[in-house]
PDB file of N, CA and C in Angstrom:
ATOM      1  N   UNK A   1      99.347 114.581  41.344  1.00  0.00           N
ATOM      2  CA  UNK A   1      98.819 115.481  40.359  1.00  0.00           C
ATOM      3  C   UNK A   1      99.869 116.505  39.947  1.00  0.00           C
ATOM      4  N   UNK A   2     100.486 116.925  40.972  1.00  0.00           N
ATOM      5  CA  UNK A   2     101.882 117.934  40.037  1.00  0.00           C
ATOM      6  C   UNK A   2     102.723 117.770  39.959  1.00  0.00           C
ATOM      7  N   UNK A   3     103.255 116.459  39.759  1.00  0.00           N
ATOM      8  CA  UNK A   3     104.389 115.685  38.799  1.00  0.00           C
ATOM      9  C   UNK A   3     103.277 115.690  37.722  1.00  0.00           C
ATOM     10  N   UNK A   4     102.136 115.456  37.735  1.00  0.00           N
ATOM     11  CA  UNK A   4     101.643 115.290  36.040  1.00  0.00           C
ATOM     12  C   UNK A   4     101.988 116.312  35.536  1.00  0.00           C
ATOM     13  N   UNK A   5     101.425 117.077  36.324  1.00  0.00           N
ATOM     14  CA  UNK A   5     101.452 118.891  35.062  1.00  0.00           C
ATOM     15  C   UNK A   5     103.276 119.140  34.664  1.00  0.00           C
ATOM     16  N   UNK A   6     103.910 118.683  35.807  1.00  0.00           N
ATOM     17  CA  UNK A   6     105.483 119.112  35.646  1.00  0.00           C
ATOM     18  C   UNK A   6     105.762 118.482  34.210  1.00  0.00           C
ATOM     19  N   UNK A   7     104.991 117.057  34.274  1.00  0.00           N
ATOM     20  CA  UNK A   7     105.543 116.567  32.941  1.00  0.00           C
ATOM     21  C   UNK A   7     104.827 116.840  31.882  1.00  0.00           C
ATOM     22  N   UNK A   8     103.492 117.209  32.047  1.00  0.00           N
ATOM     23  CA  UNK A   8     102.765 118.244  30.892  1.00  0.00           C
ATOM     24  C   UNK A   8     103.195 119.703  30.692  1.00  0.00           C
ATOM     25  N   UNK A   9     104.604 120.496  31.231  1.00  0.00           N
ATOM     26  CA  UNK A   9     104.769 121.033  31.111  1.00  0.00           C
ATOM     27  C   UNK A   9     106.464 121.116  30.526  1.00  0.00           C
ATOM     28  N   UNK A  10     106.986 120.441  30.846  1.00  0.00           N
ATOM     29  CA  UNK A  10     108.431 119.845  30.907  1.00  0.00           C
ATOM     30  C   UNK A  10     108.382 118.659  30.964  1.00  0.00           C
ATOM     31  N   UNK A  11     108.777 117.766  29.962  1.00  0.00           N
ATOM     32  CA  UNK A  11     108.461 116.038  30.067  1.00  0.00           C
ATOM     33  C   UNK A  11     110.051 115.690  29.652  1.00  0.00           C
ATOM     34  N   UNK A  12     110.935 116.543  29.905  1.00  0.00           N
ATOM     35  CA  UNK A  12     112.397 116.371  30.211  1.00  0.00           C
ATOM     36  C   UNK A  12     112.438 116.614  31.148  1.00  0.00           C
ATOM     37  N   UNK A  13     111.770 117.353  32.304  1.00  0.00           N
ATOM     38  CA  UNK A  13     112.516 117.260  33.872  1.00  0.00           C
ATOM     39  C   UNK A  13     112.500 116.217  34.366  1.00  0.00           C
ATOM     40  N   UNK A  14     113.682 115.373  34.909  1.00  0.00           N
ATOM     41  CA  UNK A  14     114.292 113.846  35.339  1.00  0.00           C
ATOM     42  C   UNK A  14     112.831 114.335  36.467  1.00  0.00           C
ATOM     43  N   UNK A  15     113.127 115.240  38.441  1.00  0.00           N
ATOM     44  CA  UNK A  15     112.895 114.951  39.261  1.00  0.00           C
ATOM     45  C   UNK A  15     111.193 114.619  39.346  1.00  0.00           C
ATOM     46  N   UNK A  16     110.351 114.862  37.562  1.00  0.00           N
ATOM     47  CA  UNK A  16     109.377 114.709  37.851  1.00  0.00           C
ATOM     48  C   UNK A  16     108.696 113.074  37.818  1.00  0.00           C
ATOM     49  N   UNK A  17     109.755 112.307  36.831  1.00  0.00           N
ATOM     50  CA  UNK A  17     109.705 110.556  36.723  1.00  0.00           C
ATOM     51  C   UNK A  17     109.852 110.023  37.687  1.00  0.00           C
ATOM     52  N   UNK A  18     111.554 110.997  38.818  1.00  0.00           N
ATOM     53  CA  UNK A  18     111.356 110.153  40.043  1.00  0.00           C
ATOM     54  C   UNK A  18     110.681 110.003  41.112  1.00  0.00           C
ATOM     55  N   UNK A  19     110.005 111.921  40.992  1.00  0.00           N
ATOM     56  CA  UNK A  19     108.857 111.429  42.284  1.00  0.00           C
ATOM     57  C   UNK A  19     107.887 110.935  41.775  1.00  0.00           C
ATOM     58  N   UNK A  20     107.047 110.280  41.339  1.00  0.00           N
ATOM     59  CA  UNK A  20     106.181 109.974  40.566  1.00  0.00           C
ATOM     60  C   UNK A  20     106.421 108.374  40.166  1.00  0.00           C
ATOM     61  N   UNK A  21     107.564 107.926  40.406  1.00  0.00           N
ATOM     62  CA  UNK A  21     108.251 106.339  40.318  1.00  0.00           C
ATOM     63  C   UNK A  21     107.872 106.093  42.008  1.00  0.00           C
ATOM     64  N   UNK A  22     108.504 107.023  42.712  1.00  0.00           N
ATOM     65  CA  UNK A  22     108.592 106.958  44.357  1.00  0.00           C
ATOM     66  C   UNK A  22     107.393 107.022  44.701  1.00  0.00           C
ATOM     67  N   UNK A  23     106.735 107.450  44.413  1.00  0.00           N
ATOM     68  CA  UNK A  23     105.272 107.637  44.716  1.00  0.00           C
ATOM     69  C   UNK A  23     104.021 106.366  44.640  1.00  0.00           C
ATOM     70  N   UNK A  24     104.601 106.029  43.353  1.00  0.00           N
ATOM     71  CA  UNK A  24     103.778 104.474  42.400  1.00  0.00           C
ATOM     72  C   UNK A  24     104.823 103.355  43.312  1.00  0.00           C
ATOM     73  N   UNK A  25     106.041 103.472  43.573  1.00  0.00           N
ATOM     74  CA  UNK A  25     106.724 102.043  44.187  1.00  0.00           C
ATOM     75  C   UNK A  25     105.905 102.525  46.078  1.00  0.00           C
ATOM     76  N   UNK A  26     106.188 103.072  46.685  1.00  0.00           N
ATOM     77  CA  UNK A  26     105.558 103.657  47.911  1.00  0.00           C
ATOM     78  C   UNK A  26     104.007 103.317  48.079  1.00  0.00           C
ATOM     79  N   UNK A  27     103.044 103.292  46.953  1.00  0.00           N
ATOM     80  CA  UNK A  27     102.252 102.506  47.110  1.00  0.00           C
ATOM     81  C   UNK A  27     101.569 100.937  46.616  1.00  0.00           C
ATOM     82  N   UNK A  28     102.830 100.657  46.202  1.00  0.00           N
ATOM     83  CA  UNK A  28     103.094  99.093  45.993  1.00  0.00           C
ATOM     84  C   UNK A  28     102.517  98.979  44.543  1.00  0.00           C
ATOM     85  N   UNK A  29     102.578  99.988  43.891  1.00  0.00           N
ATOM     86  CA  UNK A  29     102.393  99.874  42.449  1.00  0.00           C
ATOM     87  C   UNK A  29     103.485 100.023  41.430  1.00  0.00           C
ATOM     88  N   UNK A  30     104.008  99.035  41.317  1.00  0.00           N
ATOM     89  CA  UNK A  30     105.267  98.344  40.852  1.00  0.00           C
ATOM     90  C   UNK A  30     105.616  98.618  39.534  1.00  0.00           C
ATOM     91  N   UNK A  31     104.378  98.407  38.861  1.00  0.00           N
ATOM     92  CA  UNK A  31     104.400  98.719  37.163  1.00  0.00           C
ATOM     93  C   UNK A  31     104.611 100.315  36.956  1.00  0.00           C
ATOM     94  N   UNK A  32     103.688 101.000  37.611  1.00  0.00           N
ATOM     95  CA  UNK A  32     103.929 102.312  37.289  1.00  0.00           C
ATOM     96  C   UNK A  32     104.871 102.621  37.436  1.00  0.00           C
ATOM     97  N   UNK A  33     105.722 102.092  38.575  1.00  0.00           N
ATOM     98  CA  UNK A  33     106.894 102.791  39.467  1.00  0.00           C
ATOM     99  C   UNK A  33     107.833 102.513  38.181  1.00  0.00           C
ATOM    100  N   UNK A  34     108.208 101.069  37.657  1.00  0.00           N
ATOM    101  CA  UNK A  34     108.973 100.935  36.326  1.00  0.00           C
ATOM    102  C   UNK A  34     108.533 101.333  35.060  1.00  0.00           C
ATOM    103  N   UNK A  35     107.508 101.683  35.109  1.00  0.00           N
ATOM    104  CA  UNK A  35     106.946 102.933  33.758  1.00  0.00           C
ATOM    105  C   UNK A  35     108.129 104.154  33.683  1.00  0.00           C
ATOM    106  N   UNK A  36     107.488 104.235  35.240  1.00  0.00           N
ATOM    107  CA  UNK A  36     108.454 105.948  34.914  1.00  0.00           C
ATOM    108  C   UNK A  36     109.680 106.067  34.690  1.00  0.00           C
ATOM    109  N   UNK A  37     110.251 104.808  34.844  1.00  0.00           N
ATOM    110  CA  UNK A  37     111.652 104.788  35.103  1.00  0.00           C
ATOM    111  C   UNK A  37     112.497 104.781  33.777  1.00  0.00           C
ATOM    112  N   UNK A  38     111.120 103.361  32.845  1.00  0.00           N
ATOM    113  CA  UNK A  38     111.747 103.443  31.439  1.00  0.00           C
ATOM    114  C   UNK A  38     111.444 104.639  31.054  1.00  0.00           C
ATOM    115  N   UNK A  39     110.489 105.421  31.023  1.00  0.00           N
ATOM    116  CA  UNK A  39     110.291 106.378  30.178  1.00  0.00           C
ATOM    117  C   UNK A  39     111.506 107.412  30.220  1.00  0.00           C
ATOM    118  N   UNK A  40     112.137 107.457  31.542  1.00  0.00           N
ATOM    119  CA  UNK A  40     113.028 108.329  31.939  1.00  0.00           C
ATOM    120  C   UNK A  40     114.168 107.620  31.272  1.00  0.00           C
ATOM    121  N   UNK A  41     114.858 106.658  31.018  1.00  0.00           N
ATOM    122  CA  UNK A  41     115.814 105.957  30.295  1.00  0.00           C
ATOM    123  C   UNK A  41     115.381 106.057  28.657  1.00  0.00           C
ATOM    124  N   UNK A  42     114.247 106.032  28.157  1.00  0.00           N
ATOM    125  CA  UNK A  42     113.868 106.319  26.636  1.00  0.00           C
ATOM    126  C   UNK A  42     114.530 107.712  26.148  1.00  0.00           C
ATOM    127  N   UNK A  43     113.923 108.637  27.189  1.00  0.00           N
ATOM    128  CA  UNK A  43     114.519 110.010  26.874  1.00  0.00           C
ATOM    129  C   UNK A  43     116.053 109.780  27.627  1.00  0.00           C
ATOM    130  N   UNK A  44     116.569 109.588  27.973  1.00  0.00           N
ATOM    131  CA  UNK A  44     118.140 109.639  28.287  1.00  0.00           C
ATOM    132  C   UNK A  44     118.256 110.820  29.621  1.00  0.00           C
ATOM    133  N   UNK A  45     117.367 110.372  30.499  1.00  0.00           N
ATOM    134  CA  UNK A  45     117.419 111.126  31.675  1.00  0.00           C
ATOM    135  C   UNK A  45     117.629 111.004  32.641  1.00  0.00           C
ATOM    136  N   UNK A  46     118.696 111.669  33.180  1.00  0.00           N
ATOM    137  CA  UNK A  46     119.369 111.157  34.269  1.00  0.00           C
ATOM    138  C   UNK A  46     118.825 111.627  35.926  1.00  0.00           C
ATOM    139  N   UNK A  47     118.798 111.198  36.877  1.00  0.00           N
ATOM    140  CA  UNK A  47     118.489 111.710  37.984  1.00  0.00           C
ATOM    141  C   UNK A  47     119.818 112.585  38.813  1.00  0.00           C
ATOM    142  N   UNK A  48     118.980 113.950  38.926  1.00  0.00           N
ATOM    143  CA  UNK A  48     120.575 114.981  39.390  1.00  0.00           C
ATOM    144  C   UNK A  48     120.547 115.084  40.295  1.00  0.00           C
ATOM    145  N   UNK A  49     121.406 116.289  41.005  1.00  0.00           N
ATOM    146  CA  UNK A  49     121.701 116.437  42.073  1.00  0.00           C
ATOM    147  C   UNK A  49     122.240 115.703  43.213  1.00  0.00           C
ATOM    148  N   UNK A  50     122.016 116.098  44.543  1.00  0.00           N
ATOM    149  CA  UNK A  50     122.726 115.572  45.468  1.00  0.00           C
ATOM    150  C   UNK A  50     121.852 115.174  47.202  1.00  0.00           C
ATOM    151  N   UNK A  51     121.970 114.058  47.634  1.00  0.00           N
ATOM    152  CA  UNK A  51     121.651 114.407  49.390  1.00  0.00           C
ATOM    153  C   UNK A  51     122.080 114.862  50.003  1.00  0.00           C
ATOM    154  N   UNK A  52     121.412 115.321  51.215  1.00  0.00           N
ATOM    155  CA  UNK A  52     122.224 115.996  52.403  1.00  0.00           C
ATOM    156  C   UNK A  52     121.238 115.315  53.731  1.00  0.00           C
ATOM    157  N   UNK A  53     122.203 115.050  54.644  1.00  0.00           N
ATOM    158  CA  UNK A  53     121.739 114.449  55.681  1.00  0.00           C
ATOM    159  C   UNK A  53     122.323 115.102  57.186  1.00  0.00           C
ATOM    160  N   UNK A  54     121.939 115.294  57.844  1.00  0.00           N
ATOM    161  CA  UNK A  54     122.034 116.066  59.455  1.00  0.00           C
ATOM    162  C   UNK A  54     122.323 114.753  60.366  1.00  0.00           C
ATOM    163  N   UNK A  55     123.631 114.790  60.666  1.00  0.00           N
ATOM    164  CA  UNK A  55     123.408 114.240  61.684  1.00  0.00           C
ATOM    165  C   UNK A  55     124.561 115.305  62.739  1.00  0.00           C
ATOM    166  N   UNK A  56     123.924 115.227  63.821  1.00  0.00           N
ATOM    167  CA  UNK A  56     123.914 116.300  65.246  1.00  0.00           C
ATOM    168  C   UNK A  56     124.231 117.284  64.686  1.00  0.00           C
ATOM    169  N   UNK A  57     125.302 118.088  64.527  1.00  0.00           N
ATOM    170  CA  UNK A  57     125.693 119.331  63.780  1.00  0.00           C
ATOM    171  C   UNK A  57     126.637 119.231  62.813  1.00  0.00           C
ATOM    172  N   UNK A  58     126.374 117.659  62.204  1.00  0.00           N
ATOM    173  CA  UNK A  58     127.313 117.943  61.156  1.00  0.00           C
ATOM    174  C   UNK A  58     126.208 118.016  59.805  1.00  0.00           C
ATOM    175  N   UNK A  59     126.581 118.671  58.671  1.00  0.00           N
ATOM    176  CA  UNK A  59     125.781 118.429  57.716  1.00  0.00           C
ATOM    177  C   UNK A  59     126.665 117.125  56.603  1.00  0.00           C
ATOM    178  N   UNK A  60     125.964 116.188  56.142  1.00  0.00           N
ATOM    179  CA  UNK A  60     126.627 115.556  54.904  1.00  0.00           C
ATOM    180  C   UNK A  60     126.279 115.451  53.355  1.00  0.00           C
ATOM    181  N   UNK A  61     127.033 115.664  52.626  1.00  0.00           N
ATOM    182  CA  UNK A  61     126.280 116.021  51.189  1.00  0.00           C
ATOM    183  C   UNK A  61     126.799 114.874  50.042  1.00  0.00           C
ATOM    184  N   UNK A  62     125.646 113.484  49.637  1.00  0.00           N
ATOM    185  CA  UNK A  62     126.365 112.818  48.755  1.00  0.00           C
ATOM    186  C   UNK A  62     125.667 112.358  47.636  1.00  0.00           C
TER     187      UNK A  62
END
């Protein structure tokens, strides 16, 4: 429900197609999951930022 509003509110923010793709593929709903994905490629939107992962005390960022 608030990836909807994110995109009823901003339907250019990329991170709201991808959680909302992750969400629809995570519960084995395949179509939606590639809905969001084209829609996010229609508008020319890219997915930003970066990971970071912990392992023992190191941090990694990619």
């Amino acid at each position: 429900m608030a990836a909807m509003k994110i995109l009823g509110l901003d339907p250019n923010e990329p991170a709201a197609y991808v959680q909302l793709s992750n969400i629809y593929a995570s519960a084995g709903n395949w179509e939606e999951s590639t809905e969001m994905r084209r829609k996010m490629k229609e508008r020319n939107l890219v997915k930003g930022g970066c990971s970071w992962i912990e392992v023992g005390d190191n941090v990694h960022k990619f």
